[in-house]
C-alpha atoms as a PDB file:
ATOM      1  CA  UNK A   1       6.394   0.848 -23.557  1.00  0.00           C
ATOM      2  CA  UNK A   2       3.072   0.928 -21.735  1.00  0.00           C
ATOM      3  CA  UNK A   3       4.048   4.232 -20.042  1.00  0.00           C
ATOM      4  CA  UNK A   4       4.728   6.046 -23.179  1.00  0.00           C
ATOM      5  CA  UNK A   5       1.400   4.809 -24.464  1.00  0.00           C
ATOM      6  CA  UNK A   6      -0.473   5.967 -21.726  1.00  0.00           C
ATOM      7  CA  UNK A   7       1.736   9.325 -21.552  1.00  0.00           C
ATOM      8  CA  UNK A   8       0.430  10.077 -25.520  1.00  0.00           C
ATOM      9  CA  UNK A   9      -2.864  10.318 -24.058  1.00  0.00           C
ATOM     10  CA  UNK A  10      -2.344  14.031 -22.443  1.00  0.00           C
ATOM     11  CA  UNK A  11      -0.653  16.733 -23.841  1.00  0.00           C
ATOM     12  CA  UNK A  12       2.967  17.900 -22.223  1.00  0.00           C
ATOM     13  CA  UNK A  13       1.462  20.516 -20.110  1.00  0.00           C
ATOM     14  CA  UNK A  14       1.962  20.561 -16.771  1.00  0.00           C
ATOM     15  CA  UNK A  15      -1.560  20.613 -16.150  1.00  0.00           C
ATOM     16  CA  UNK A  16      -1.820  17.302 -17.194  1.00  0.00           C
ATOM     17  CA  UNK A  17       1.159  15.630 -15.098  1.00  0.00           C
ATOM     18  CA  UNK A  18      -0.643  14.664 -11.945  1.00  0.00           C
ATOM     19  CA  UNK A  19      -3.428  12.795 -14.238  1.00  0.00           C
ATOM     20  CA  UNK A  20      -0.883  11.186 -16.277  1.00  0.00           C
ATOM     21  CA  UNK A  21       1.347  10.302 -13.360  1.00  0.00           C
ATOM     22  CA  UNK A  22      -2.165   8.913 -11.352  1.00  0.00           C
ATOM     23  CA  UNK A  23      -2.844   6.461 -14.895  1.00  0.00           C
ATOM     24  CA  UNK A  24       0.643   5.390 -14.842  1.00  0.00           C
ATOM     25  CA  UNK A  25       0.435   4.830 -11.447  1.00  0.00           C
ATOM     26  CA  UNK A  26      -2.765   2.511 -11.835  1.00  0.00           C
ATOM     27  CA  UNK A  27      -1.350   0.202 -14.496  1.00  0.00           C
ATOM     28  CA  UNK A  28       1.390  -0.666 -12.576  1.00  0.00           C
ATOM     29  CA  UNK A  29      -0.105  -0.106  -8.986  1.00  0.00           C
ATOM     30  CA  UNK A  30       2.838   1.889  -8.549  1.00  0.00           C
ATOM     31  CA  UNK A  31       4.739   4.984 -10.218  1.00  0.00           C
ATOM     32  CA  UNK A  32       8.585   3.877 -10.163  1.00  0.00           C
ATOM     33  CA  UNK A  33      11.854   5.589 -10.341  1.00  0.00           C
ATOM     34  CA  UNK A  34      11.808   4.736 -14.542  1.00  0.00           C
ATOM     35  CA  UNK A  35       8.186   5.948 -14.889  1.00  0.00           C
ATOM     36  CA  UNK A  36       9.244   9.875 -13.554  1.00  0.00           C
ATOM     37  CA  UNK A  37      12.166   9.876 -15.794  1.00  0.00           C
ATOM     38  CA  UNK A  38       9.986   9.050 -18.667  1.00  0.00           C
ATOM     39  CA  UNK A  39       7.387  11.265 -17.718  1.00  0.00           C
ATOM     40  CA  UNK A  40       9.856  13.684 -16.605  1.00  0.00           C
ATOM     41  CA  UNK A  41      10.882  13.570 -20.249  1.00  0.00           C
ATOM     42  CA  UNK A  42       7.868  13.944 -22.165  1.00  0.00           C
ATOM     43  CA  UNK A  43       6.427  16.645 -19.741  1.00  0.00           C
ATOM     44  CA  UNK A  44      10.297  18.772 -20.269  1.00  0.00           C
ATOM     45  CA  UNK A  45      10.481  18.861 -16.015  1.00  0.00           C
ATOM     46  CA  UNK A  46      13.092  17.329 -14.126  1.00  0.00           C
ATOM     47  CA  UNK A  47      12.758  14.281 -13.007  1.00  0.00           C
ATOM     48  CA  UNK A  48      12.674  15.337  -9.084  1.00  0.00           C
ATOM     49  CA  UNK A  49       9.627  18.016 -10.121  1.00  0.00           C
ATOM     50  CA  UNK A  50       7.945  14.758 -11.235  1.00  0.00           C
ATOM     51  CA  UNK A  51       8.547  12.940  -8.173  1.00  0.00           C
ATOM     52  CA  UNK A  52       7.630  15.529  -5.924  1.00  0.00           C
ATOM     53  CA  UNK A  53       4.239  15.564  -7.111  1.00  0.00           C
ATOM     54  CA  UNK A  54       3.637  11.960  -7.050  1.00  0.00           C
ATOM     55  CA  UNK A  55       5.433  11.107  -3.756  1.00  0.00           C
ATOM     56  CA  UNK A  56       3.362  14.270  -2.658  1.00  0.00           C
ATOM     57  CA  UNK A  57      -0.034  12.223  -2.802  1.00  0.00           C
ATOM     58  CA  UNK A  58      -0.556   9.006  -0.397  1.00  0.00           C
ATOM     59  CA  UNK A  59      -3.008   7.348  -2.990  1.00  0.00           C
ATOM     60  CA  UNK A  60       0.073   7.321  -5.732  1.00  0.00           C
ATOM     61  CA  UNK A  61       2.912   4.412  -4.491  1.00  0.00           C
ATOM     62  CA  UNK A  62       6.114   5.600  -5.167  1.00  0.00           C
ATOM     63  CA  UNK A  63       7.439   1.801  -4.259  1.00  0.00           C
ATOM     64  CA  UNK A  64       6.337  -1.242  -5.876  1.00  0.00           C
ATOM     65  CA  UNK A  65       3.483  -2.722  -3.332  1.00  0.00           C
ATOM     66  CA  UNK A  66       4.357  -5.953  -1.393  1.00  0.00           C
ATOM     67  CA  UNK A  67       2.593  -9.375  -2.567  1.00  0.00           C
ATOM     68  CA  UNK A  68       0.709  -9.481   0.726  1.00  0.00           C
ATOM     69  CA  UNK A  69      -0.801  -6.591   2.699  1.00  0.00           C
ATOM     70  CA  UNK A  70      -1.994  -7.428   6.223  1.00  0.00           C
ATOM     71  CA  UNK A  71      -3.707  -4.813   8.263  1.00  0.00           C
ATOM     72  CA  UNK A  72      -5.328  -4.792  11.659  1.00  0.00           C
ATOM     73  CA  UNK A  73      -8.295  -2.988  12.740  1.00  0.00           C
ATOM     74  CA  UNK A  74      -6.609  -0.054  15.263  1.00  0.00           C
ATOM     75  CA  UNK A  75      -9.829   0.640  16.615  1.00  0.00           C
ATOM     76  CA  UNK A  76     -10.967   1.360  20.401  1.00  0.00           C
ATOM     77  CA  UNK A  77     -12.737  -1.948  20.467  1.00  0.00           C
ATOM     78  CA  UNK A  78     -10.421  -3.944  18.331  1.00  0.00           C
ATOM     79  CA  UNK A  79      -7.885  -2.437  21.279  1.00  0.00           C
ATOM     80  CA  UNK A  80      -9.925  -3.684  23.801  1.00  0.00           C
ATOM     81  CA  UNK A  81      -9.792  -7.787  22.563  1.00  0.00           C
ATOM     82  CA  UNK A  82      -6.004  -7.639  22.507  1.00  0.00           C
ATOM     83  CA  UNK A  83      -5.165  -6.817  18.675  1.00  0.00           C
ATOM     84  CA  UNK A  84      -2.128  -5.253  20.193  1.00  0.00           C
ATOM     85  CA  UNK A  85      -0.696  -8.530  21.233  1.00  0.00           C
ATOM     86  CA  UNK A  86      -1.587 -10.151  17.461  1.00  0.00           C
ATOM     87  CA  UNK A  87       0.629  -7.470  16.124  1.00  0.00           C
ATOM     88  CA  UNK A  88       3.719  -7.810  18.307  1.00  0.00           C
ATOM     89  CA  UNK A  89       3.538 -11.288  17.642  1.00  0.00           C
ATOM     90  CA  UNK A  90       3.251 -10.855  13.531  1.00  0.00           C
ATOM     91  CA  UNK A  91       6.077  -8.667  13.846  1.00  0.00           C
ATOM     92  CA  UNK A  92       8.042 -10.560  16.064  1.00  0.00           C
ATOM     93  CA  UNK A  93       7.364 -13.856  13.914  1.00  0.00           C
ATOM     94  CA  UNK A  94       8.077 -11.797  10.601  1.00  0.00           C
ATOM     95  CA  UNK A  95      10.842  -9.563  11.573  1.00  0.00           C
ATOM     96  CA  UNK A  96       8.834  -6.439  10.652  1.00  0.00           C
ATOM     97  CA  UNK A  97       7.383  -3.948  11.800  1.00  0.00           C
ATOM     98  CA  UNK A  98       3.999  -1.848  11.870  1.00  0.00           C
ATOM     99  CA  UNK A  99       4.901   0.407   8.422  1.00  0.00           C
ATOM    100  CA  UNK A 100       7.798  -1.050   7.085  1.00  0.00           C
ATOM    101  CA  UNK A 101       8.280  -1.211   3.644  1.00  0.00           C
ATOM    102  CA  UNK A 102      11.417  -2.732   2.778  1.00  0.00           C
ATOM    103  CA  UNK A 103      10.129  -6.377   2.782  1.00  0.00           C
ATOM    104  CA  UNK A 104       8.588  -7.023  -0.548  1.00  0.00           C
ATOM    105  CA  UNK A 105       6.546 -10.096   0.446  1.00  0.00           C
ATOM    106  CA  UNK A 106       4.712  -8.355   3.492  1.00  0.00           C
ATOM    107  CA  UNK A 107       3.687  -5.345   4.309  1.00  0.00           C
ATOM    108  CA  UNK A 108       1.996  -5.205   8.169  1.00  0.00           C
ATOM    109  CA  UNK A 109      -0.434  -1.776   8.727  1.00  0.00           C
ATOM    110  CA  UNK A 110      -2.732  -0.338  10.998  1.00  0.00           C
ATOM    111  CA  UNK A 111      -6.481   0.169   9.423  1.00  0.00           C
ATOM    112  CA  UNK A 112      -9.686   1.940  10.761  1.00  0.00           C
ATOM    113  CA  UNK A 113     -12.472   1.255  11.845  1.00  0.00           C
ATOM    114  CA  UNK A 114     -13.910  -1.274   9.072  1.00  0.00           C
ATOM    115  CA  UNK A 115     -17.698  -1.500  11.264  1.00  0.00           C
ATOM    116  CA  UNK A 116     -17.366  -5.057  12.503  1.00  0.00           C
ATOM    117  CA  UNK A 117     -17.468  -4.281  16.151  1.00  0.00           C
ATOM    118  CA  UNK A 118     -19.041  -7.188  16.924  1.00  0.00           C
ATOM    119  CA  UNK A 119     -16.911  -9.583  15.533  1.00  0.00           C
ATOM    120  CA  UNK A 120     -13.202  -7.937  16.352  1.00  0.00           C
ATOM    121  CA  UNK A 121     -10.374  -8.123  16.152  1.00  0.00           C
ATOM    122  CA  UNK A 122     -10.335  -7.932  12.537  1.00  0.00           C
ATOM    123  CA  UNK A 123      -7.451  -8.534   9.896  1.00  0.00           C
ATOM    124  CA  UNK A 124      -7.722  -7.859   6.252  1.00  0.00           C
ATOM    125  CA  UNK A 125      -4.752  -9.355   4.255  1.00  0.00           C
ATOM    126  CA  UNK A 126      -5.068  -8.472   0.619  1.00  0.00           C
ATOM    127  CA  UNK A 127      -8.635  -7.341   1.001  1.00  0.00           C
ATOM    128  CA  UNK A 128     -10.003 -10.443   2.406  1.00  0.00           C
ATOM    129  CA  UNK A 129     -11.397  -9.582   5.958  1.00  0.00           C
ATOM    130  CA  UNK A 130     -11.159 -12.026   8.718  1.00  0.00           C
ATOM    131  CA  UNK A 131     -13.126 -11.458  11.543  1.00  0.00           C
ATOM    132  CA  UNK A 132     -12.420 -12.172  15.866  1.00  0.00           C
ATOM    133  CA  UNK A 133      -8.692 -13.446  14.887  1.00  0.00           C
ATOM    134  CA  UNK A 134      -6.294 -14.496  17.299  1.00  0.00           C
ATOM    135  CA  UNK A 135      -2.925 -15.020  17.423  1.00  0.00           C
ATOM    136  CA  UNK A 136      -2.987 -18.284  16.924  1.00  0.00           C
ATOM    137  CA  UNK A 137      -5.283 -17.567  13.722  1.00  0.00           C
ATOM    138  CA  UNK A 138      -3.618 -14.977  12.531  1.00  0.00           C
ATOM    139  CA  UNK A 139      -0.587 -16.279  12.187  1.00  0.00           C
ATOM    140  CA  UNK A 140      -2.317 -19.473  10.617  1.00  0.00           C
ATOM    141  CA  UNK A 141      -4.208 -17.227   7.845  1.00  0.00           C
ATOM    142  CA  UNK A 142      -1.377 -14.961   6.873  1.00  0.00           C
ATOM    143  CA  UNK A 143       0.615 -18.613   6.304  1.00  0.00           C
ATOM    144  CA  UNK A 144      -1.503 -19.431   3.757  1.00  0.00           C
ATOM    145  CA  UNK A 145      -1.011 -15.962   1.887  1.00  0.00           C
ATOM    146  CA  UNK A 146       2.846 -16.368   2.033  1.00  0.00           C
END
């Protein structure tokens, strides 16, 4: 219902899909499978000319997000204070991967540089930075998140 609300506020020309896919995509925080078919449907395109354009664009999710995002500073210095070895051990400990997105309750990623040289390695999980984490600490924060 909400995304034939929000679709009523362009007109059906194709001019207007990436908008109206990009406000569909920020009410949900993603644009699903469901949400091209309907706006396949009021635009008159197929569903995979819908898709195409919104898989086409990183900042539009074409998969409902994970509950918890942790990401690790990639950076030369973060490198240098062993934020390589955190990572193996998250994914070890989680069973996933740098990237991976078939686990809905984590998602693990690679960041840059976020400017806190000084106080590296950093992790972010859900936005919240944490600053010279190990992997002891790590794995201690992102327990509280899950």
């Amino acid at each position: 219902m909400i995304v034939n609300k929000i679709l009523l506020e362009f007109k059906p020309d194709k001019n207007n899909l990436l908008d109206a896919i990009k406000a569909v995509a920020r009410s949900k925080g993603f644009f699903s499978n469901e949400d091209a078919e309907k706006t396949a449907s009021y635009f008159k395109l197929s569903v995979a000319e819908v898709f195409s354009v919104a898989s086409f664009y990183d900042e539009i999710k074409t998969k409902e997000p994970s509950n918890v995002v942790v990401k690790f500073c990639d950076s030369p210095n973060c490198q240098s204070k062993n934020v390589e070895k955190i990572i193996n051990e998250i994914e070890i400990l989680y069973r996933q991967k740098v990237g991976d997105e078939n686990n809905r309750k984590l998602k693990i990623e690679r960041m840059s540089c976020v400017g806190r040289c000084l106080d590296g390695p950093i992790m972010m999980v859900n936005g919240n930075i944490y600053e010279k984490v190990n992997s002891a600490t790590a794995i201690d924060i992102l327990s509280n998140y899950l």
